[in-house]
Structures are given as structure tokens and as C-alpha cells.
Protein backbone atom coordinates (compact mmCIF):
# COMPACT_ATOMS: atom_id res chain seq x y z
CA UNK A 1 -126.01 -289.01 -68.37
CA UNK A 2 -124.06 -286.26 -70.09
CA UNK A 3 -124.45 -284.97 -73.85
CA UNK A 4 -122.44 -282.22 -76.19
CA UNK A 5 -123.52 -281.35 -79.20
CA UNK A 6 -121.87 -279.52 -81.91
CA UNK A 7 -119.77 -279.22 -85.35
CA UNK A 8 -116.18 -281.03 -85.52
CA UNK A 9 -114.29 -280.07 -88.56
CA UNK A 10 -110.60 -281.52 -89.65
CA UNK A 11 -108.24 -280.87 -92.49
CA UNK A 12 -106.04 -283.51 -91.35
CA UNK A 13 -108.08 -286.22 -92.35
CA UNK A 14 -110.20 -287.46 -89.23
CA UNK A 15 -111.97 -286.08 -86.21
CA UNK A 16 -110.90 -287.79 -82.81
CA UNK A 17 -112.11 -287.82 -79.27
CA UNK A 18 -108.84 -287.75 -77.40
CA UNK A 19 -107.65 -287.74 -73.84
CA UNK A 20 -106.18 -284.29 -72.67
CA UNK A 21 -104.22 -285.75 -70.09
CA UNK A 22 -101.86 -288.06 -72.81
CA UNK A 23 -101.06 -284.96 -74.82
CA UNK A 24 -100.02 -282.62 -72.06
CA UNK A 25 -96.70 -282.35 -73.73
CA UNK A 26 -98.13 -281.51 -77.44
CA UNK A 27 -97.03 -277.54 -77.00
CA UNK A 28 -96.44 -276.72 -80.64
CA UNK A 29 -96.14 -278.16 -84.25
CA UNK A 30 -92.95 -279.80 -83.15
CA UNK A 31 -94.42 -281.99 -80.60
CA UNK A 32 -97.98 -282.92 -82.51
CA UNK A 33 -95.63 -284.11 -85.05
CA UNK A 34 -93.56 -286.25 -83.31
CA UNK A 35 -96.76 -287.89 -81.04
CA UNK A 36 -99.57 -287.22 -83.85
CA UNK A 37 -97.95 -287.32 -87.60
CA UNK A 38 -97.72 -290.98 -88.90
CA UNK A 39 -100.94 -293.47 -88.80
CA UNK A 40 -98.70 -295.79 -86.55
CA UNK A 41 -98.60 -293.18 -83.44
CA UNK A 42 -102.03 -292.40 -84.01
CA UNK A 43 -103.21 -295.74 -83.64
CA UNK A 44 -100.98 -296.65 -80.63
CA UNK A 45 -102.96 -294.13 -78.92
CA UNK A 46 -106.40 -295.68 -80.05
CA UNK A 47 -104.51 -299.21 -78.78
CA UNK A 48 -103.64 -297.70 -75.52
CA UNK A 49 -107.36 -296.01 -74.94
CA UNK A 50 -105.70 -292.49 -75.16
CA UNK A 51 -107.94 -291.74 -78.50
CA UNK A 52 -110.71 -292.53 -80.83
CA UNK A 53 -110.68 -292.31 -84.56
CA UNK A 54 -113.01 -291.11 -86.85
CA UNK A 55 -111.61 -291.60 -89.90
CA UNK A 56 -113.10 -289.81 -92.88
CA UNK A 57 -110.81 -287.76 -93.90
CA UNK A 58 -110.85 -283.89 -93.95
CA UNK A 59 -114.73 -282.87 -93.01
CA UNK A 60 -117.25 -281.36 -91.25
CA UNK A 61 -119.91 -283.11 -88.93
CA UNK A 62 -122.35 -282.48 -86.52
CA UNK A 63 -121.75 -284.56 -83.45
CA UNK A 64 -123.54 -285.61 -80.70
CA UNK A 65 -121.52 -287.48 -77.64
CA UNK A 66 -123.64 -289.34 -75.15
CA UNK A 67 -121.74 -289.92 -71.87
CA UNK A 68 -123.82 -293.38 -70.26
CA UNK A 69 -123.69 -293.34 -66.21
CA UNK A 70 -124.36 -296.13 -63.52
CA UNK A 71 -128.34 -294.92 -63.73
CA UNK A 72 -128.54 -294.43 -67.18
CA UNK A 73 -126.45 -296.35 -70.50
CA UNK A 74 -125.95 -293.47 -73.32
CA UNK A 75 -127.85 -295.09 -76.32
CA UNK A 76 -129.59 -293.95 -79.63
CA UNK A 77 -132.88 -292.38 -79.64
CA UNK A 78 -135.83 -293.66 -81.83
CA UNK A 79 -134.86 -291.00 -84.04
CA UNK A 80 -131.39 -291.77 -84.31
CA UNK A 81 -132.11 -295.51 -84.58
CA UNK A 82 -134.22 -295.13 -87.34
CA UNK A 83 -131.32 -293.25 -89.27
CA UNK A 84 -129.05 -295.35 -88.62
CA UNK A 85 -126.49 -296.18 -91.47
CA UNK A 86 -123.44 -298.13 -89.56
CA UNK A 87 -122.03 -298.26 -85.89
CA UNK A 88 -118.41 -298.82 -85.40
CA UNK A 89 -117.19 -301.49 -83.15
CA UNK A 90 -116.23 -300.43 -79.64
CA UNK A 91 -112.86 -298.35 -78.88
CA UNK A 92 -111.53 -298.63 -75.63
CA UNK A 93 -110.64 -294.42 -74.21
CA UNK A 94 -109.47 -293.70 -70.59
CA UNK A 95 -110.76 -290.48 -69.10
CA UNK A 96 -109.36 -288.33 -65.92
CA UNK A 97 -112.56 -286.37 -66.10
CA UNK A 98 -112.21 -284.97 -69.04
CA UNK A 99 -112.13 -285.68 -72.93
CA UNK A 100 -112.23 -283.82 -76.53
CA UNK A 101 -113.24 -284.13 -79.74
CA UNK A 102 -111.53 -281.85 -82.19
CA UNK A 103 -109.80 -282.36 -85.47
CA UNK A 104 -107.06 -284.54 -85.63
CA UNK A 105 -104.78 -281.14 -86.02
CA UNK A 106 -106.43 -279.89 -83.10
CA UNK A 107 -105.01 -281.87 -80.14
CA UNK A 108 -102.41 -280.43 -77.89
CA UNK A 109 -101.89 -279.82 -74.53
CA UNK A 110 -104.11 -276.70 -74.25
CA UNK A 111 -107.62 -277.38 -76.38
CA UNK A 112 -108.58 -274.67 -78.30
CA UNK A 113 -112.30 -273.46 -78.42
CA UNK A 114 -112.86 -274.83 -80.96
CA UNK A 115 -112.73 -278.63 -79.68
CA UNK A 116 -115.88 -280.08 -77.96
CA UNK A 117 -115.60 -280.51 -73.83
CA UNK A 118 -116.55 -283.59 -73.34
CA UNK A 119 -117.22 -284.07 -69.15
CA UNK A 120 -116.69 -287.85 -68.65
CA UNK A 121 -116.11 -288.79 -65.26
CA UNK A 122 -112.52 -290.87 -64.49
CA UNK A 123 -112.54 -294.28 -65.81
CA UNK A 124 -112.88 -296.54 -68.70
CA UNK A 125 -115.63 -296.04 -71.56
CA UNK A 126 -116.46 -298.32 -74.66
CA UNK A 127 -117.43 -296.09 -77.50
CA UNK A 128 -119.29 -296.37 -80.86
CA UNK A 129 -119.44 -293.98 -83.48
CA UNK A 130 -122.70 -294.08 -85.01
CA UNK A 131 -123.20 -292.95 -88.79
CA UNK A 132 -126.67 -291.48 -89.29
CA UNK A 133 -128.31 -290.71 -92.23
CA UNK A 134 -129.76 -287.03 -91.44
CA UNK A 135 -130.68 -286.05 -95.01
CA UNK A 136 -133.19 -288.88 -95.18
CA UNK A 137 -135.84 -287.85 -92.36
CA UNK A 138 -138.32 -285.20 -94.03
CA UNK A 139 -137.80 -281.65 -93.06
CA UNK A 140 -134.06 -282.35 -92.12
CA UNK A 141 -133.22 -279.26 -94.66
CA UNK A 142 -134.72 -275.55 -94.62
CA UNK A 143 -136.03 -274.05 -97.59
CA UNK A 144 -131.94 -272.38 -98.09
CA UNK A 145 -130.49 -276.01 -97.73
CA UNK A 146 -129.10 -275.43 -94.78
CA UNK A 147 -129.79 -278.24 -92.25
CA UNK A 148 -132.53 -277.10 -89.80
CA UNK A 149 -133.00 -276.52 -86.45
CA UNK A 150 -134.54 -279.70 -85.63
CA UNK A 151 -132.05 -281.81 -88.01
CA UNK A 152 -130.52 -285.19 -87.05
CA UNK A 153 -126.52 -285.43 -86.39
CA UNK A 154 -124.49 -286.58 -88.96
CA UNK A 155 -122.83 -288.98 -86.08
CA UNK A 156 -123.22 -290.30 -82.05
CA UNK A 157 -121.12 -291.45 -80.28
CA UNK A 158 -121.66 -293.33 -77.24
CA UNK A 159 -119.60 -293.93 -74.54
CA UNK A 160 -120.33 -296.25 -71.94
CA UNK A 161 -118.62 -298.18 -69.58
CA UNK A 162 -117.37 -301.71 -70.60
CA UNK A 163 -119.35 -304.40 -69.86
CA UNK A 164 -117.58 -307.61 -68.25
CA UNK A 165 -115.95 -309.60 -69.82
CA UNK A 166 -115.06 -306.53 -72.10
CA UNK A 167 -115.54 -306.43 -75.64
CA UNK A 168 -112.62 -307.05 -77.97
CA UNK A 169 -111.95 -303.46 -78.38
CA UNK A 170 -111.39 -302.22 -82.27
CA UNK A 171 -107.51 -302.12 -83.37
CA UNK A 172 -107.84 -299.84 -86.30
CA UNK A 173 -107.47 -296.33 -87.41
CA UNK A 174 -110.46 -297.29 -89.86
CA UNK A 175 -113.66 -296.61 -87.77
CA UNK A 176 -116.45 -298.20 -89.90
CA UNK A 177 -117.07 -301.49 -91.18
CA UNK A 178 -116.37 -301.11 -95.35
CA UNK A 179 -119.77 -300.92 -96.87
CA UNK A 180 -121.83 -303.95 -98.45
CA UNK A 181 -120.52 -305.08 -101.29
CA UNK A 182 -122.92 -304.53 -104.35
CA UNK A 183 -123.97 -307.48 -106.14
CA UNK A 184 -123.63 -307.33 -109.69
């Protein structure tokens, strides 16, 4: 099993784990704009497995990605499960070897430093982005209000291989479920 860890930040309105390999020719503004721009090209590439959404507009979060293997499924830890807010249904991604998880802005044919190397080995992976609510556990803040050391992620995501028959894969650039409605 493999895991990164680390902040993700967008001011194009969502984060995305994305294959390298289907944006070798995204060279310059010109190019993300023409593959990247409208909702309708981003979410052919969720449809064809190229990328993952996560879809709440322009942020910052800590992430976690959990790369499952034949010995060992990626999966929440007590911790996490505890926290847990909402999990996403599974998005189908394709990987050569290699993913990233930037801001939406952020993908092109040479990541930058700032994007998160994500080391999954070639094949298919079903993923879940899992919301967790950090804030909640005691101690998750220092005195300053910073998180601290030993704080939760704001999300996981898991990527594991599909299991057979594979799961309807999710067909939208919407990530999470809508939240309960409240009853009046």
C-alpha cells in the first residue's frame, strides 16, 4: 500500500486527481483551455477514467491518498471512520504508474511542485473521496488555531482496484451526495 499526504489548493473551483499521461499535450493556457475550460470536457475525462473531481469550489484541503494493493485494500482508519461526514461514490481513473492531485488550474503536461505525486502502479482503480470532519476530534487545533500536528485530513481518498462485476462508476462533476435534507 502507498499513501501521500499533503495540502491541495484550487482557485478554479475543484481539486482533481488526474492522469499525467491524458494531458501530455496541455503545454500552456491555450491548451488547458481547450481540454480543461467548460464542465462538459472536464467530465468526459472523469467518464473516460482520465480524472477525478472534487468539486468544492476554490479551497484548500489537506489530503490523504491511500493507494490499496493485491496484499493490502487502502481503507479508512478508526480515526478516520469515526470522522467521517460523507464518501463519494466510486470514480473509475486509469493509471500508467503515475497520477496527481493538484488544482483543477494545475494540470498540464509537466506537474508543477506543487501537485501531489501520487505512485499508483498501471491499471484501473475505484476511488472514493472521503469528507472528514477534522475539527470535531479534541485537540485537532493548537492553542494559535492552526490545525496541529496530529490533526485529521480534511479528505481520503481511496483508490483501489475494482471489484468484479465493477461498480457503476459515478457520472458527475458533483463528488458528494447533497446533504440530508432538514426536516422542518
Amino acid at each position: 500500500m502507498f499513501e501521500v499526504t499533503g495540502p491541495v489548493a484550487t482557485d478554479a473551483g475543484m481539486q482533481v486527481l488526474w492522469n499525467p499521461e491524458r494531458f501530455a499535450s496541455v503545454v500552456d493556457y491555450d491548451s488547458w483551455e481547450d481540454s480543461l475550460l467548460e464542465d462538459e470536457d472536464i467530465l468526459q475525462h472523469a467518464l473516460g477514467g482520465m480524472l477525478v473531481p472534487i468539486n468544492l469550489g476554490d479551497s484548500a484541503f489537506q489530503f490523504v491518498v491511500r493507494v490499496g494493493d493485491s496484499a493490502q485494500a487502502a481503507d479508512l482508519t478508526e480515526r478516520e471512520r469515526a470522522r467521517l461526514l460523507v464518501t463519494s461514490d466510486p470514480y473509475l481513473i486509469t493509471s500508467a504508474g503515475s497520477l496527481y492531485l493538484s488544482g483543477l488550474e494545475d494540470v498540464s503536461a509537466t506537474p508543477d511542485e506543487k501537485a501531489l505525486h501520487v505512485a499508483a502502479p498501471a491499471g484501473r482503480y475505484a476511488v472514493t473521496a472521503n469528507l472528514i470532519d477534522w475539527e470535531s476530534e479534541p485537540g485537532s487545533r493548537e492553542p494559535t488555531g492552526n490545525p496541529s500536528p496530529h490533526a485529521l485530513p480534511d479528505f481520503v481518498l481511496l483508490l483501489n482496484a475494482p471489484t468484479w462485476p465493477e461498480p457503476a462508476f459515478r457520472q458527475s462533476l458533483q463528488t458528494l451526495p447533497p446533504p440530508p435534507e432538514a426536516s422542518a
